[in-house]
C-alpha atoms as a PDB file:
ATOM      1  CA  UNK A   1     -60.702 -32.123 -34.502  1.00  0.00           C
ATOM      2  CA  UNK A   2     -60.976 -33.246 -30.749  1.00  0.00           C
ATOM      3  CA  UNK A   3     -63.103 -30.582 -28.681  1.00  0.00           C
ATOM      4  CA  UNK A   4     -63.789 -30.048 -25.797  1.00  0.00           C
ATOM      5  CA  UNK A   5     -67.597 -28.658 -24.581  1.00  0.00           C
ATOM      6  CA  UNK A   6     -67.920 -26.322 -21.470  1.00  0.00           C
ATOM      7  CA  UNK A   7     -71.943 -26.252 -20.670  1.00  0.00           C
ATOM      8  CA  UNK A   8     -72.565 -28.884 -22.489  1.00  0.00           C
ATOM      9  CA  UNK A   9     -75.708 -29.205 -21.187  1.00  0.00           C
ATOM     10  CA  UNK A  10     -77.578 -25.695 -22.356  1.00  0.00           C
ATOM     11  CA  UNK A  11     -79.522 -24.983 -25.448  1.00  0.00           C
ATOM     12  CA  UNK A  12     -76.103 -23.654 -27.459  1.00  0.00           C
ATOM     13  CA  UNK A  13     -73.692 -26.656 -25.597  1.00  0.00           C
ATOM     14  CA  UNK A  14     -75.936 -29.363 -26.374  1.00  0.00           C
ATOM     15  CA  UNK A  15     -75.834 -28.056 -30.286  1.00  0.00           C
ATOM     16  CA  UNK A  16     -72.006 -27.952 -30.224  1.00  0.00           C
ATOM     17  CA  UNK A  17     -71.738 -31.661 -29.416  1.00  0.00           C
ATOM     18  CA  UNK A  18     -74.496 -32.618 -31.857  1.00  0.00           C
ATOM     19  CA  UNK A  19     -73.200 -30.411 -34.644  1.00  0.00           C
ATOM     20  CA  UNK A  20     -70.059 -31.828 -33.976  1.00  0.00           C
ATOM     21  CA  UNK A  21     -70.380 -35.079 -33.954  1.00  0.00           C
ATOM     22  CA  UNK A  22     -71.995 -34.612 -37.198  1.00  0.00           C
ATOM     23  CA  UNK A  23     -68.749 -32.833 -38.775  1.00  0.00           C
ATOM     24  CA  UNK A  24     -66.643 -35.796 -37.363  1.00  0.00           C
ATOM     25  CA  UNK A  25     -64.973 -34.092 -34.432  1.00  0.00           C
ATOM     26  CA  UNK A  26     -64.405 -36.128 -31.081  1.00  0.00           C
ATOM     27  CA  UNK A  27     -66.693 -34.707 -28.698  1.00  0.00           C
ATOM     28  CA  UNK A  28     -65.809 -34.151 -25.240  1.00  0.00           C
ATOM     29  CA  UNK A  29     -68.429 -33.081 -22.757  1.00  0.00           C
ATOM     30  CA  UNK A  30     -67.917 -31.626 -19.351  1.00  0.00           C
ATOM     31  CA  UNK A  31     -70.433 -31.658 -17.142  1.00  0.00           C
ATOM     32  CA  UNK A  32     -72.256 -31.418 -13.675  1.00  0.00           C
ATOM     33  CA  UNK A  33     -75.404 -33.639 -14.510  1.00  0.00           C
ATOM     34  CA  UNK A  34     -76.388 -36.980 -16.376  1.00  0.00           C
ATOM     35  CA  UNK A  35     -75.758 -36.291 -20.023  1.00  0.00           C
ATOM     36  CA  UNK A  36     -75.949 -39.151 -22.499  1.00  0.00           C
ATOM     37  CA  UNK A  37     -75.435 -38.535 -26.542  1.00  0.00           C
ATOM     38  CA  UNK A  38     -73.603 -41.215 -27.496  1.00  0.00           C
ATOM     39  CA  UNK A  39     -70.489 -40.791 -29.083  1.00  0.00           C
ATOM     40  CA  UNK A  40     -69.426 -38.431 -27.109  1.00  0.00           C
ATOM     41  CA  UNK A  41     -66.629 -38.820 -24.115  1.00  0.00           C
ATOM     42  CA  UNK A  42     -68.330 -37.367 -20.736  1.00  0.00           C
ATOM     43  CA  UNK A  43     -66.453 -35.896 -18.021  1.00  0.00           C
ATOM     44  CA  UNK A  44     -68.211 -34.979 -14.811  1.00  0.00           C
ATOM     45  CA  UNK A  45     -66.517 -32.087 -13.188  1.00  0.00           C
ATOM     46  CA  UNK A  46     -67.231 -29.128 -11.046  1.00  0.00           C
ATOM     47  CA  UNK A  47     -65.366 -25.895 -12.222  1.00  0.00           C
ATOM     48  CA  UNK A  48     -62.987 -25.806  -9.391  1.00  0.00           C
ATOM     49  CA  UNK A  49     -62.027 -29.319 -10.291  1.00  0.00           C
ATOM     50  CA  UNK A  50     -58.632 -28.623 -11.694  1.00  0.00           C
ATOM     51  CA  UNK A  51     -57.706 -32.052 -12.016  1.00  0.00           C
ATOM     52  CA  UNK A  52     -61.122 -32.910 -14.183  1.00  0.00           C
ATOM     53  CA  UNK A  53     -60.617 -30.507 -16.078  1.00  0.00           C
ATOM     54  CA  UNK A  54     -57.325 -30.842 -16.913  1.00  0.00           C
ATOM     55  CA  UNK A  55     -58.305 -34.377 -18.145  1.00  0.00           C
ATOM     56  CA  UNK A  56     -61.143 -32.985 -20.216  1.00  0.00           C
ATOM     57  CA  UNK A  57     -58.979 -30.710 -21.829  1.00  0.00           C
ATOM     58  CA  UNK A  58     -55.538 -32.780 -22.147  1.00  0.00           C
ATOM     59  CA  UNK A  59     -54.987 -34.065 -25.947  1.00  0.00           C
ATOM     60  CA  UNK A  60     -57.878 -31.771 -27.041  1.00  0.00           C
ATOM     61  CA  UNK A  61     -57.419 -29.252 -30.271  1.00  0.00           C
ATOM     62  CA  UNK A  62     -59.791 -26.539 -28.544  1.00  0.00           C
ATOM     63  CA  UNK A  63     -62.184 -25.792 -26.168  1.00  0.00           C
ATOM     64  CA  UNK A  64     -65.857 -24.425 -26.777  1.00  0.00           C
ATOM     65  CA  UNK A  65     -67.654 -22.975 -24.017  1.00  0.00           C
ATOM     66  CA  UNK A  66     -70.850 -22.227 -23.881  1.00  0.00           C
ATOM     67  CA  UNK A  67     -71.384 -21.431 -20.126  1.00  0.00           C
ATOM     68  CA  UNK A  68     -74.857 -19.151 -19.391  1.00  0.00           C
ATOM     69  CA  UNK A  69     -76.063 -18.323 -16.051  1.00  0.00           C
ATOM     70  CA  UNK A  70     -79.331 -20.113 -14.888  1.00  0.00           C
ATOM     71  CA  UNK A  71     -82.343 -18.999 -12.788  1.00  0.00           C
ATOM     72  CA  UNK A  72     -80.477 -19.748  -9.051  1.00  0.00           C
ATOM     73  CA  UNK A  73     -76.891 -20.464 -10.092  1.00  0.00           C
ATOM     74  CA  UNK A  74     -74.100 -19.152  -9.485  1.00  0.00           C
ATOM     75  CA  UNK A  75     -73.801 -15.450 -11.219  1.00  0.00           C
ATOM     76  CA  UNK A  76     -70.223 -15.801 -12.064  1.00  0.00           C
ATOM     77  CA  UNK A  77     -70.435 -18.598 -13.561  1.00  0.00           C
ATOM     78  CA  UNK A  78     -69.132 -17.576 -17.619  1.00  0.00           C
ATOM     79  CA  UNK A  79     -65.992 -15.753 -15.192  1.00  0.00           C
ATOM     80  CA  UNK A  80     -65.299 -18.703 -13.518  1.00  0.00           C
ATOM     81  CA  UNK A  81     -66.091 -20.989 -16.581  1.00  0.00           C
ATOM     82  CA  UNK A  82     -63.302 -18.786 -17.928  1.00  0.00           C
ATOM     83  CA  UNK A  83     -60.900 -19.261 -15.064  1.00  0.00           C
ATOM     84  CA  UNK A  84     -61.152 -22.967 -14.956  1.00  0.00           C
ATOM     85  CA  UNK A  85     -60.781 -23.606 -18.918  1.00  0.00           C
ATOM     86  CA  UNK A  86     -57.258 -21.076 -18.871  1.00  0.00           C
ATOM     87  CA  UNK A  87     -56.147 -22.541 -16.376  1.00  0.00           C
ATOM     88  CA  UNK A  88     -56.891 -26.460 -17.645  1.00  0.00           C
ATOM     89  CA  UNK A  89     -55.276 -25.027 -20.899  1.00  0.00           C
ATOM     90  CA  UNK A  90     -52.553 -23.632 -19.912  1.00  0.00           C
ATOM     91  CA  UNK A  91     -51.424 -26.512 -17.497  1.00  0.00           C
ATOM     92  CA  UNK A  92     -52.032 -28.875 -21.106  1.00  0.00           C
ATOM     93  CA  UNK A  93     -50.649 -26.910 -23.470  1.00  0.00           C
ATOM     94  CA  UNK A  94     -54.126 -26.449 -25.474  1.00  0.00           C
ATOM     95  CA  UNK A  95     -54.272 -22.510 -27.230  1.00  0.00           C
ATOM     96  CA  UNK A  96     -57.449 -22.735 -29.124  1.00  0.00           C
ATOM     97  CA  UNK A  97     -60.696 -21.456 -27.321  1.00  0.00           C
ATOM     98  CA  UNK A  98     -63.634 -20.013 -28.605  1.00  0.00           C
ATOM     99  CA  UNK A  99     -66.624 -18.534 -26.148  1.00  0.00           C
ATOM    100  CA  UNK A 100     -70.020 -17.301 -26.284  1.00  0.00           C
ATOM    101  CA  UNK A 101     -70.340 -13.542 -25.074  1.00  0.00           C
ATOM    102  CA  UNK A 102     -73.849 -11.387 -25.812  1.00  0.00           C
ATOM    103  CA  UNK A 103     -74.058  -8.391 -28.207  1.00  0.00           C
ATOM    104  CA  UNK A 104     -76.597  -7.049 -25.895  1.00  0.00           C
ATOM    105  CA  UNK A 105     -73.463  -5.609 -23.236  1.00  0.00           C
ATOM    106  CA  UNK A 106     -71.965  -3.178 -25.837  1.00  0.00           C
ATOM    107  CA  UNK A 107     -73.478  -0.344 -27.762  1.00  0.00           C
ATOM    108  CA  UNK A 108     -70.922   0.488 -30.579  1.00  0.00           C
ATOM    109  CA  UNK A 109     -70.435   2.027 -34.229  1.00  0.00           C
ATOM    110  CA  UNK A 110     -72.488  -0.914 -35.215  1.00  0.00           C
ATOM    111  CA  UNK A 111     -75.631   0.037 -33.834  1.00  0.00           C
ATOM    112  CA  UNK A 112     -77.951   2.951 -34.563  1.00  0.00           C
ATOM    113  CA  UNK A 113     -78.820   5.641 -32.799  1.00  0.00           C
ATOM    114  CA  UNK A 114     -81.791   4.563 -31.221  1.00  0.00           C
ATOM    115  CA  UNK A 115     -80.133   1.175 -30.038  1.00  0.00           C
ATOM    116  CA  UNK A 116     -77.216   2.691 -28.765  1.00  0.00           C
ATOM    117  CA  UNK A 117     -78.951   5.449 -26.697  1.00  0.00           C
ATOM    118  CA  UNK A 118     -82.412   3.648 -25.969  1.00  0.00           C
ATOM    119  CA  UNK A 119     -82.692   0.226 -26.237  1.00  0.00           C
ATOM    120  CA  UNK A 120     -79.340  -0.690 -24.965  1.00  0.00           C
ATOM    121  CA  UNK A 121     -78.755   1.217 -21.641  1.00  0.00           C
ATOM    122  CA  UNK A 122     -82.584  -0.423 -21.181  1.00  0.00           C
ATOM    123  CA  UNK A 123     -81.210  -4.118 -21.568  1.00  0.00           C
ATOM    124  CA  UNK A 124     -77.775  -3.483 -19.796  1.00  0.00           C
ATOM    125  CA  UNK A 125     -79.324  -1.984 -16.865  1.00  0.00           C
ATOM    126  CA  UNK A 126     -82.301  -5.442 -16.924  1.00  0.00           C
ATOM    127  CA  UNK A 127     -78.912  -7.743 -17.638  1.00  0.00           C
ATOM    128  CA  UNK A 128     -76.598  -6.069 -15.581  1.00  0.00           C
ATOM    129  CA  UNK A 129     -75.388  -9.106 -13.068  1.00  0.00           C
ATOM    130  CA  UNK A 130     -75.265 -11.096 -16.246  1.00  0.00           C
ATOM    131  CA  UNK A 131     -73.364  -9.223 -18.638  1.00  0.00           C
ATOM    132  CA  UNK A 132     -70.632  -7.713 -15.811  1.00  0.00           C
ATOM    133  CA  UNK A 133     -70.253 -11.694 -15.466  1.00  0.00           C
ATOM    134  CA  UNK A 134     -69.734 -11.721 -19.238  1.00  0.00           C
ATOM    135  CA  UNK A 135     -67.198  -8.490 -19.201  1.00  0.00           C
ATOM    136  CA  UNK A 136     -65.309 -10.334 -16.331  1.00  0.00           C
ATOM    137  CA  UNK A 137     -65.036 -13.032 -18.745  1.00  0.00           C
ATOM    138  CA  UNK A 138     -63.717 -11.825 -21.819  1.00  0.00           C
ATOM    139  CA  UNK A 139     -60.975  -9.468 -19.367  1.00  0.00           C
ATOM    140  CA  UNK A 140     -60.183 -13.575 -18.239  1.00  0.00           C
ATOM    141  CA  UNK A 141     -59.699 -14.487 -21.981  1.00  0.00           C
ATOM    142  CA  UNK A 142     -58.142 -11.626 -23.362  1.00  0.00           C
ATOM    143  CA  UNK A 143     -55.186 -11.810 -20.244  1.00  0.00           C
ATOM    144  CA  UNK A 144     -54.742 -15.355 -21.247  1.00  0.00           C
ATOM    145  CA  UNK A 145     -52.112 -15.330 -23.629  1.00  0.00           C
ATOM    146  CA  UNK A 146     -54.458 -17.921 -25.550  1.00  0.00           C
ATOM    147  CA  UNK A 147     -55.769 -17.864 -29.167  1.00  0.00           C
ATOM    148  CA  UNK A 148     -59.473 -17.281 -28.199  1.00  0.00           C
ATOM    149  CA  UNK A 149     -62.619 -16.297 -29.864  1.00  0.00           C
ATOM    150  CA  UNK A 150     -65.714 -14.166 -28.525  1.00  0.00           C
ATOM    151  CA  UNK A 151     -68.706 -15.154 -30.437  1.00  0.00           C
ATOM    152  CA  UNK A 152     -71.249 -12.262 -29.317  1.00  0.00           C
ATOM    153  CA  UNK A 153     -75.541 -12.753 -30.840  1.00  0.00           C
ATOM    154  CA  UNK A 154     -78.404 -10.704 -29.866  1.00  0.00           C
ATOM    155  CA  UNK A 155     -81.502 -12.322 -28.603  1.00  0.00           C
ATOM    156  CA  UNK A 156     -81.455 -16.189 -28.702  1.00  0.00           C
ATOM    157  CA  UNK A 157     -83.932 -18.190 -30.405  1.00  0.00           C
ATOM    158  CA  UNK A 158     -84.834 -22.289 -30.472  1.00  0.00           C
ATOM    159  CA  UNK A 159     -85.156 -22.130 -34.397  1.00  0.00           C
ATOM    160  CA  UNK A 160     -83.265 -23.950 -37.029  1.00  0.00           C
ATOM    161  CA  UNK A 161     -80.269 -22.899 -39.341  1.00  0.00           C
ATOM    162  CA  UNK A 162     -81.060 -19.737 -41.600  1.00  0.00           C
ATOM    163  CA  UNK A 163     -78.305 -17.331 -43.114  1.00  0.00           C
ATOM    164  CA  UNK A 164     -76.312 -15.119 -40.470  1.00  0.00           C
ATOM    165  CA  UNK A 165     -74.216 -12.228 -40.976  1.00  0.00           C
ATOM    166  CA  UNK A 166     -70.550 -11.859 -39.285  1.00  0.00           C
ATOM    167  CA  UNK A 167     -69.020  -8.604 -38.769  1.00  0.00           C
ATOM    168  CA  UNK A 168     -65.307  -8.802 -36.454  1.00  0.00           C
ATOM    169  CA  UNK A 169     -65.582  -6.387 -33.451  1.00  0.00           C
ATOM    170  CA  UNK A 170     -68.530  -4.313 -34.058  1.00  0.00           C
ATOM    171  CA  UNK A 171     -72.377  -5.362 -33.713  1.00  0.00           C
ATOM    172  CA  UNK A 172     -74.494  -6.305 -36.672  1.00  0.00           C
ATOM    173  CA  UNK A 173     -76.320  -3.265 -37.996  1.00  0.00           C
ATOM    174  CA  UNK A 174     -80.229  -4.124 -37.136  1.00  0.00           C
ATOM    175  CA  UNK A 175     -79.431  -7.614 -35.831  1.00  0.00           C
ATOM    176  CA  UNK A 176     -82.075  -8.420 -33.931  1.00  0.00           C
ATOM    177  CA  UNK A 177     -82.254 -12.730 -32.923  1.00  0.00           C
ATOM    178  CA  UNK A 178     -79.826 -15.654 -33.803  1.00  0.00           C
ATOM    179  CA  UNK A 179     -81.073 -19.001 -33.123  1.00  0.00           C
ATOM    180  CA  UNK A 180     -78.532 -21.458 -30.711  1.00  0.00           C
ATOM    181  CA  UNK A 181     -77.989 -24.067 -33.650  1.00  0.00           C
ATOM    182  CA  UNK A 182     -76.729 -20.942 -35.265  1.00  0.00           C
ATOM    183  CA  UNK A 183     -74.457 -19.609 -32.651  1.00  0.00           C
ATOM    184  CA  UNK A 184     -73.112 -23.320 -32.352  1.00  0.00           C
ATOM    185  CA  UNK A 185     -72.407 -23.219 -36.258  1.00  0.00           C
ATOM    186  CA  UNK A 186     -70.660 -19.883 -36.091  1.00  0.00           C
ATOM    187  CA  UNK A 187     -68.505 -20.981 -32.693  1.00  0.00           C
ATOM    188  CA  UNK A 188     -67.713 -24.524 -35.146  1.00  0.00           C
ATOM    189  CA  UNK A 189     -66.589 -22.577 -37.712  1.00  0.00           C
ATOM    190  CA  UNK A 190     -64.580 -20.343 -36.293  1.00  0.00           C
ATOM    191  CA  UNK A 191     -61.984 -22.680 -34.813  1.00  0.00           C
ATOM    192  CA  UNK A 192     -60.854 -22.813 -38.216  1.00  0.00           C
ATOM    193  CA  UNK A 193     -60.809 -19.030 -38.926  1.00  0.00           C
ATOM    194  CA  UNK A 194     -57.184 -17.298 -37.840  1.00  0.00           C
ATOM    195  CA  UNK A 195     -58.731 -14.042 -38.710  1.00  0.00           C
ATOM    196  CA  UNK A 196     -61.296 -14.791 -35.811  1.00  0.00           C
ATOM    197  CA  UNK A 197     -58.125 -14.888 -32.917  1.00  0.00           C
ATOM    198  CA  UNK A 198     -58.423 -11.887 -30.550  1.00  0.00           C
ATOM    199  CA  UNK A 199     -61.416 -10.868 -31.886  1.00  0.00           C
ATOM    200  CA  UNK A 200     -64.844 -10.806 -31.179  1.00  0.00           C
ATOM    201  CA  UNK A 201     -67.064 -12.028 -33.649  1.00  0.00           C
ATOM    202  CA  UNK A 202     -70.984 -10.756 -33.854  1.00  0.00           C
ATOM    203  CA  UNK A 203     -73.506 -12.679 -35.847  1.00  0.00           C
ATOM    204  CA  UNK A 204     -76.756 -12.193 -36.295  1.00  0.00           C
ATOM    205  CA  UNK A 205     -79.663 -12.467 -38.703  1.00  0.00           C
END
């Protein structure tokens, strides 16, 4: 497949290019700083360069993106990461896009007890400028009209590849961590899941 890599340059983006060069996908990488992995087509864009982006994205088969915000950056950035990739879609005719959300922003039938009335409404209210930013975002995807994908972990790790458990739109009972080389194999594999369109898919350990 040819993909395309929003945030390219974080712990799960830099995965997604290196897992997928290993699958044999055509890796396309858009960033805002030096990146070199070779084998991999770089595109330095801004996200209100439509035009970039639209050249990033033209040809593609899908889009990953794996936006996060950073210590000083800009706290919309996953909303606007969202804007910009629709809108570079939709101007190229690409339908396929699969993002990374957080299972930490929604308590649901998934959880326990505790987590849903405790530890939760802790995290949401430490997280809050984060996850609204991630909210905004999947409202952005799911007016799209696109086929996307929310793929939503708990508490990221830097480990290696273990087994995960998926469950479609509801957390993972006692799912605690997920490493990013795991979240980058779950977003990989679901571009070739049609049971994973307009859904959100949680994974964790």
């Amino acid at each position: 497949m040819k993909l395309t890599v929003f945030g390219a340059t974080g712990g799960i983006g830099r995965h997604l290019v290196e897992q997928g060069l290993r699958l044999g996908h055509e890796m396309t990488a858009v960033v805002r700083r030096e990146f070199d992995v070779p084998g991999v087509t770089v595109v330095h864009a801004t996200l209100d360069d439509a035009a970039a982006l639209e050249a990033a994205v033209a040809g593609r088969d899908a889009v990953l993106t794996a936006l996060g915000q950073r210590k000083g950056g800009p706290p919309t950035v996953q909303a606007d990461g969202a804007r910009a990739a629709v809108a570079a879609m939709r101007a190229t005719g690409v339908r396929r896009i699969v993002s990374v959300d957080a299972a930490g922003r929604v308590a649901d039938r998934g959880d326990s007890l505790l987590m849903r009335t405790v530890a939760k409404p802790i995290v949401q209210r430490i997280l809050k400028d984060n996850f609204d930013d991630l909210a905004e975002a999947e409202r952005v995807l799911r007016a799209s009209g696109l086929d996307w994908t929310l793929i939503s972990p708990p508490r990221l790790t830097d480990g290696g590849h273990r087994p995960y458990r998926t469950v479609i739109d509801r957390n993972v009972r006692g799912g605690r961590t997920l490493s990013r080389a795991d979240v980058a194999d779950a977003m990989l594999k679901s571009l070739r899941d049609d049971a994973h369109i307009h859904r959100r898919v949680n994974i964790a350990y």
